[in-house]
C-alpha atoms as a PDB file:
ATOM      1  CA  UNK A   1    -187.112 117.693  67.016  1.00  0.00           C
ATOM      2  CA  UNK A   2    -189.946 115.502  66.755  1.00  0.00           C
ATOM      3  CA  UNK A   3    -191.479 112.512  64.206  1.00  0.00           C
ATOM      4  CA  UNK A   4    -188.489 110.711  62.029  1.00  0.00           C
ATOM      5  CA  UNK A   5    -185.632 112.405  64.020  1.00  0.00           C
ATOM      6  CA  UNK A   6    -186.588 110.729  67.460  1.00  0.00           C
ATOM      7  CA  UNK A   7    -187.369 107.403  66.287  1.00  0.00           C
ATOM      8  CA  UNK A   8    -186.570 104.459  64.802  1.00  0.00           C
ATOM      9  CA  UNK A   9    -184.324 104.487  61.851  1.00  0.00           C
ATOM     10  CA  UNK A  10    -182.566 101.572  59.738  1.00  0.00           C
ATOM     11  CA  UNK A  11    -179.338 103.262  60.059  1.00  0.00           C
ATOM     12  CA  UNK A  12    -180.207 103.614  63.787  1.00  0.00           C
ATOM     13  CA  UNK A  13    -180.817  99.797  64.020  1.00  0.00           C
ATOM     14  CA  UNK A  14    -177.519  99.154  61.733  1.00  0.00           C
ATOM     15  CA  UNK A  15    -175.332 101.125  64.346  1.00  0.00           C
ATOM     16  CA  UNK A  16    -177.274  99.535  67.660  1.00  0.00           C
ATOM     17  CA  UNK A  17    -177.261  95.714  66.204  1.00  0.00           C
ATOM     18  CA  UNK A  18    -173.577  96.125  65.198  1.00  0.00           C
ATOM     19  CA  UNK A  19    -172.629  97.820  68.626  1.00  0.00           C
ATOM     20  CA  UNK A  20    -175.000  94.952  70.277  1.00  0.00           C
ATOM     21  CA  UNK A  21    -172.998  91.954  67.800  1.00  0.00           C
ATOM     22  CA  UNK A  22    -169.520  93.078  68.573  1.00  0.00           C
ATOM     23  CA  UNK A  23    -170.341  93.218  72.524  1.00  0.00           C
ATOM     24  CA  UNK A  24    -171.587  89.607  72.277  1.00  0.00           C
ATOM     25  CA  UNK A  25    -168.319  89.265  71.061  1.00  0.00           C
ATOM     26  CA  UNK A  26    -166.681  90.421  73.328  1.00  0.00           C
ATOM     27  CA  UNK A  27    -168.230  88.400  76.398  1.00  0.00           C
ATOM     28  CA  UNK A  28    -168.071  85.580  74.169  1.00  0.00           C
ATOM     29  CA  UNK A  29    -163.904  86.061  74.051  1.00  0.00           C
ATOM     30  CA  UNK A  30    -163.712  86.347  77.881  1.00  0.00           C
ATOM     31  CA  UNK A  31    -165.542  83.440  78.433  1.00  0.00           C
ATOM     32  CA  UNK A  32    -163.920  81.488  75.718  1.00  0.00           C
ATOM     33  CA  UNK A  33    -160.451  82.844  77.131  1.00  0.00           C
ATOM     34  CA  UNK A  34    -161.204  81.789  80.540  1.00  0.00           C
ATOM     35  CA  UNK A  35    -162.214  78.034  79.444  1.00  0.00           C
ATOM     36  CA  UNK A  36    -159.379  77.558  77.448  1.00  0.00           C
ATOM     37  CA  UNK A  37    -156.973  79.365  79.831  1.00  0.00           C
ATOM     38  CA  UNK A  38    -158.345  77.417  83.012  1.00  0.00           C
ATOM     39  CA  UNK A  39    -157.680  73.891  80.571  1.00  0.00           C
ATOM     40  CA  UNK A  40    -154.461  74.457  79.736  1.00  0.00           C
ATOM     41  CA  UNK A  41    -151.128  72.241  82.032  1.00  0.00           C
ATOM     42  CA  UNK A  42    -149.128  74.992  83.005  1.00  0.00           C
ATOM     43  CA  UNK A  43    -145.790  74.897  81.528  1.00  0.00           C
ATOM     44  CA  UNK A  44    -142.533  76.310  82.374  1.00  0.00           C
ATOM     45  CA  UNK A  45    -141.629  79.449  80.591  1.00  0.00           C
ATOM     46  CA  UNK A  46    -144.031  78.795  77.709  1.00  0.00           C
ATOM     47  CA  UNK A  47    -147.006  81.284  76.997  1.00  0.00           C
ATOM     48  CA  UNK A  48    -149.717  78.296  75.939  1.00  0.00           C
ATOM     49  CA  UNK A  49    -152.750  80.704  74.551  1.00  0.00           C
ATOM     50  CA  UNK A  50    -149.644  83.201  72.638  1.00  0.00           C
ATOM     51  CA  UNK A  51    -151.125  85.762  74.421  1.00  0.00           C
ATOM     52  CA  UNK A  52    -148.585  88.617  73.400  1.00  0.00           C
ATOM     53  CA  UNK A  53    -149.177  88.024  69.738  1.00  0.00           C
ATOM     54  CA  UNK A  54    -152.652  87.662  70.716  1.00  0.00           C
ATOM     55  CA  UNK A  55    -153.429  90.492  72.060  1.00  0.00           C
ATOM     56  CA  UNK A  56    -151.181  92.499  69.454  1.00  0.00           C
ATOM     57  CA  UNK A  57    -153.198  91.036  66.582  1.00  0.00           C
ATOM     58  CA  UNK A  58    -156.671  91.793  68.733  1.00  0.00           C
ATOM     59  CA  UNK A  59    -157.099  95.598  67.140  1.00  0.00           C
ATOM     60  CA  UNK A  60    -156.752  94.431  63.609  1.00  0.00           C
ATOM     61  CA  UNK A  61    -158.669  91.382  63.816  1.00  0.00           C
ATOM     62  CA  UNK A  62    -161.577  94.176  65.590  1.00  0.00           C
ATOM     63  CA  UNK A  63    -161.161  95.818  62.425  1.00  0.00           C
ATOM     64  CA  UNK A  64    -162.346  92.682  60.765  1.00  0.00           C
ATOM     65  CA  UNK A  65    -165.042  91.661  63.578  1.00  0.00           C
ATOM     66  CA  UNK A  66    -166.648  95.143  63.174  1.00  0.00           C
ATOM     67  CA  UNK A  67    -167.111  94.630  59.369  1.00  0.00           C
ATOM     68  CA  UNK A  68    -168.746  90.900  60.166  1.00  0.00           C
ATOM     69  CA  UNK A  69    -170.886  92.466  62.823  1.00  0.00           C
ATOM     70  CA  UNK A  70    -172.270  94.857  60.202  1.00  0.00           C
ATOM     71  CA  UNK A  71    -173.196  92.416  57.319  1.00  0.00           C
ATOM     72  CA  UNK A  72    -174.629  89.916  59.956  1.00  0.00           C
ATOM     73  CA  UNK A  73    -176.306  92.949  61.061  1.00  0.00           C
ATOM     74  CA  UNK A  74    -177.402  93.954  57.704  1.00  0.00           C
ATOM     75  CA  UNK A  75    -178.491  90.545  56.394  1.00  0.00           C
ATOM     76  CA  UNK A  76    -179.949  89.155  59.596  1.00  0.00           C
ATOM     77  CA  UNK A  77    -180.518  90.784  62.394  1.00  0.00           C
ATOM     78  CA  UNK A  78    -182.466  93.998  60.849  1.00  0.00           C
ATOM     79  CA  UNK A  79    -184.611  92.074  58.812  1.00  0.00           C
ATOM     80  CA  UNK A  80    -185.364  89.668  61.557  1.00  0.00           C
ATOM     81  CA  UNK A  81    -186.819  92.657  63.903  1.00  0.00           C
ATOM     82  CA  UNK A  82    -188.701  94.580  60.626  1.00  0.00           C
ATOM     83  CA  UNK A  83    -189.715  91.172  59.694  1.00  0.00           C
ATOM     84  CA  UNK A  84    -191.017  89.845  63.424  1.00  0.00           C
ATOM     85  CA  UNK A  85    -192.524  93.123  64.010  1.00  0.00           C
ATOM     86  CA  UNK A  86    -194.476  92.828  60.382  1.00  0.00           C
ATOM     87  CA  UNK A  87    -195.588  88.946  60.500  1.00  0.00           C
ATOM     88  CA  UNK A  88    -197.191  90.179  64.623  1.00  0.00           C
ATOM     89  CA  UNK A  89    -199.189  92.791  62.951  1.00  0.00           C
ATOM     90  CA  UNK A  90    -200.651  90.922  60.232  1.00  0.00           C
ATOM     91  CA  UNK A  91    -200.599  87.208  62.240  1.00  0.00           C
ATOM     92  CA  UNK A  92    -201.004  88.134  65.575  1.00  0.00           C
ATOM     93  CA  UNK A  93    -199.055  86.742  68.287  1.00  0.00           C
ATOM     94  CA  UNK A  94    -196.889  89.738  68.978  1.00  0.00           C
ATOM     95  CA  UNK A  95    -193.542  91.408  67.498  1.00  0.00           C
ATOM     96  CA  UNK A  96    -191.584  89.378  70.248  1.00  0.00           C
ATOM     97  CA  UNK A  97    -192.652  86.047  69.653  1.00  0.00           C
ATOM     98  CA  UNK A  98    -192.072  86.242  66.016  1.00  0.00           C
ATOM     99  CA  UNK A  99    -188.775  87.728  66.004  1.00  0.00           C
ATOM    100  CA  UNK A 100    -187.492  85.134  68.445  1.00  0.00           C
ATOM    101  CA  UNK A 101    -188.440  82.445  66.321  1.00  0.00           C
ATOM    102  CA  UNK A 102    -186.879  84.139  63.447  1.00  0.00           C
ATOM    103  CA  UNK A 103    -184.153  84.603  65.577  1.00  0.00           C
ATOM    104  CA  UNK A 104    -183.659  80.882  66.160  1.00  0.00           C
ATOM    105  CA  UNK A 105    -184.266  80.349  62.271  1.00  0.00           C
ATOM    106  CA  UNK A 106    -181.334  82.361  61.760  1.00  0.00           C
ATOM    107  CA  UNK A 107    -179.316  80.554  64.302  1.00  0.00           C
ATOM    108  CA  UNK A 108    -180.060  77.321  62.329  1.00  0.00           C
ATOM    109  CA  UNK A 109    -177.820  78.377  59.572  1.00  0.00           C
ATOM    110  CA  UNK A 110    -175.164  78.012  61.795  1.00  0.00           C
ATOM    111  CA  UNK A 111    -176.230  74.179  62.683  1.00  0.00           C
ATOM    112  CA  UNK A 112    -174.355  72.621  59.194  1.00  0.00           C
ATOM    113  CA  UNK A 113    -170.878  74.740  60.705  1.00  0.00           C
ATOM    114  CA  UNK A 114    -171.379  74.263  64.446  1.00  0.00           C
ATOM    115  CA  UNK A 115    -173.500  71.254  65.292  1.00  0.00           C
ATOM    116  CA  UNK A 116    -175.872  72.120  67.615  1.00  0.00           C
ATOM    117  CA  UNK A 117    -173.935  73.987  70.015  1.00  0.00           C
ATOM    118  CA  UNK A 118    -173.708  76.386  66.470  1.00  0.00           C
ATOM    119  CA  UNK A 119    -177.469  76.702  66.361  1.00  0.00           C
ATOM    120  CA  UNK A 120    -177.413  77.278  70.166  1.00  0.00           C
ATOM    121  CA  UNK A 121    -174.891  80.255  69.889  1.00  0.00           C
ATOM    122  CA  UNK A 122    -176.037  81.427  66.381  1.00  0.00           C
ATOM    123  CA  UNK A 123    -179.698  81.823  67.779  1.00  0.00           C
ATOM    124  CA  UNK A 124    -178.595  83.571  70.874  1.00  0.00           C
ATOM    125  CA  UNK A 125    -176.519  85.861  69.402  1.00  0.00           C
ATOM    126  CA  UNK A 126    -179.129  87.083  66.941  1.00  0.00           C
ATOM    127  CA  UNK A 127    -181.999  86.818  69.179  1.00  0.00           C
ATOM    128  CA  UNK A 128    -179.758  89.024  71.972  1.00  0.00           C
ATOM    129  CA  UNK A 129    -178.957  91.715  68.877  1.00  0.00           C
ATOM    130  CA  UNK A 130    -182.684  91.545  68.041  1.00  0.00           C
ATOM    131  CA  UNK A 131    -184.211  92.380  71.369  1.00  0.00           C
ATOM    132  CA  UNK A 132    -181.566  95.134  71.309  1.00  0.00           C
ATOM    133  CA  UNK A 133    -182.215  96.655  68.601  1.00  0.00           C
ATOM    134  CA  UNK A 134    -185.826  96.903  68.741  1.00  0.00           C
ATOM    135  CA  UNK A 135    -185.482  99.720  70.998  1.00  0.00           C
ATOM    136  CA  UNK A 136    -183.136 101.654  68.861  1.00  0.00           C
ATOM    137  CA  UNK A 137    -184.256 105.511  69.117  1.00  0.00           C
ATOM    138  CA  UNK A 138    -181.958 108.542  69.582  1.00  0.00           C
ATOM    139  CA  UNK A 139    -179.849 108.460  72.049  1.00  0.00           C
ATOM    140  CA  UNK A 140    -180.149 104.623  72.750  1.00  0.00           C
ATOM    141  CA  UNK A 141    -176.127 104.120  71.432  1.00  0.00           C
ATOM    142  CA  UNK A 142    -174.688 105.527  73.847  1.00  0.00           C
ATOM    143  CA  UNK A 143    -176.143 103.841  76.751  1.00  0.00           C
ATOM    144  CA  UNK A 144    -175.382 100.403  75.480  1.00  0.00           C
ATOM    145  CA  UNK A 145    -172.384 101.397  74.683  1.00  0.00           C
ATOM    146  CA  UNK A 146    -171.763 102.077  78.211  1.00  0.00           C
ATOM    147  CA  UNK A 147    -173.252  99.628  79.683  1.00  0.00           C
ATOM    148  CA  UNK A 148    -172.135  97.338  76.911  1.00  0.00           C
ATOM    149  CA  UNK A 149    -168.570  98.083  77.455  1.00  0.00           C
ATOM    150  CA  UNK A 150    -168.998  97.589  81.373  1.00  0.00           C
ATOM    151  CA  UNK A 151    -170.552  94.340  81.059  1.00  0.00           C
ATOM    152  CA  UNK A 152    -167.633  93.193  78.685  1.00  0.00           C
ATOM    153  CA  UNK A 153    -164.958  94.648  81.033  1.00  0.00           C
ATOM    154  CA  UNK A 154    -167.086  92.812  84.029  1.00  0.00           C
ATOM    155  CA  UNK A 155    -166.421  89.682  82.219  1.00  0.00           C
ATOM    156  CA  UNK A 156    -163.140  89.698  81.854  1.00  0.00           C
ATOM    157  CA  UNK A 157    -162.630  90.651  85.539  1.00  0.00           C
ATOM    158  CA  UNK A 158    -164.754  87.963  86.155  1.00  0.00           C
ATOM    159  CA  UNK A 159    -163.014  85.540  83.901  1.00  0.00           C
ATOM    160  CA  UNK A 160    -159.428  86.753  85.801  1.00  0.00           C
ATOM    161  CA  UNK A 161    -160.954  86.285  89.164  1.00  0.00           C
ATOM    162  CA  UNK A 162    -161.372  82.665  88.118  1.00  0.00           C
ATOM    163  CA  UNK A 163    -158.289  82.282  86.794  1.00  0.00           C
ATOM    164  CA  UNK A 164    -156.650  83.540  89.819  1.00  0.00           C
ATOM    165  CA  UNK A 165    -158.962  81.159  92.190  1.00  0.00           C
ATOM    166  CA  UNK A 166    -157.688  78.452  89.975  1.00  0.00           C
ATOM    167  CA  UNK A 167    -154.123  79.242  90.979  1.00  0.00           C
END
């Protein structure tokens, strides 16, 4: 197969920059998990985070996460790589440039919810699912997904480590 099969496809950017979103994610929760885990007094007999309702309600609130990833996907991060790839051709500068200050555009939404640490992690997120999904061509998936998935397992090892340090 050659041409339209081997390339670059919406649907193929859909699937990466969803995949890409939804591993952000999931770093973001072990790091977020490890702050608020290493803040908390230890108390007797009391789980403070609610972790076994937590992690029972963690596949159907994926469920929901996956469908968020999608539409963010759909509505930003797609049209930020078509877009920065379009606006380098005709303005010069390079696709990169462009969709990284698209990228940080997007992020802004976020500022009115978040303050600035909202812009911050809005603009990251989208400008890490942007750089992603520039490359997506056959075959790309499943090698994030690995390597996705090991760098959100790392985390959380990581983020236990330091929770065990911590005593």
């Amino acid at each position: 197969m050659s041409g339209r099969a081997e390339g670059r496809t919406v649907a193929r950017m859909l699937r990466v920059s969803t995949l890409a979103l939804c591993l952000e994610a999931g770093v973001a929760l072990a790091a977020l998990m490890t702050v608020g885990l290493g803040r908390e007094p230890a108390q007797g007999g009391e789980d403070g985070a609610g972790g076994g309702l937590v992690l029972m309600a963690l596949p159907f609130l994926a469920v929901f996460g996956v469908l968020a990833a999608f539409a963010v996907s759909a509505v930003l991060v797609v049209p930020v790589v078509l877009l920065g790839e379009d606006l380098g051709r005709k303005a010069g500068g390079g696709p990169l440039r462009w969709q990284l200050a698209l990228a940080a555009l997007g992020g802004a939404l976020l500022a009115p919810l978040g303050g600035g640490w909202g812009w911050l992690a809005g603009g990251t997120a989208l400008a890490v699912a942007a750089l992603l999904t520039r490359h997506a061509r056959r075959g790309y998936f499943v090698g994030l997904l690995l390597w996705g998935t090991l760098a959100v397992v790392s985390a959380f090892l990581a983020g236990g480590i330091v929770l065990y340090v911590q005593g």
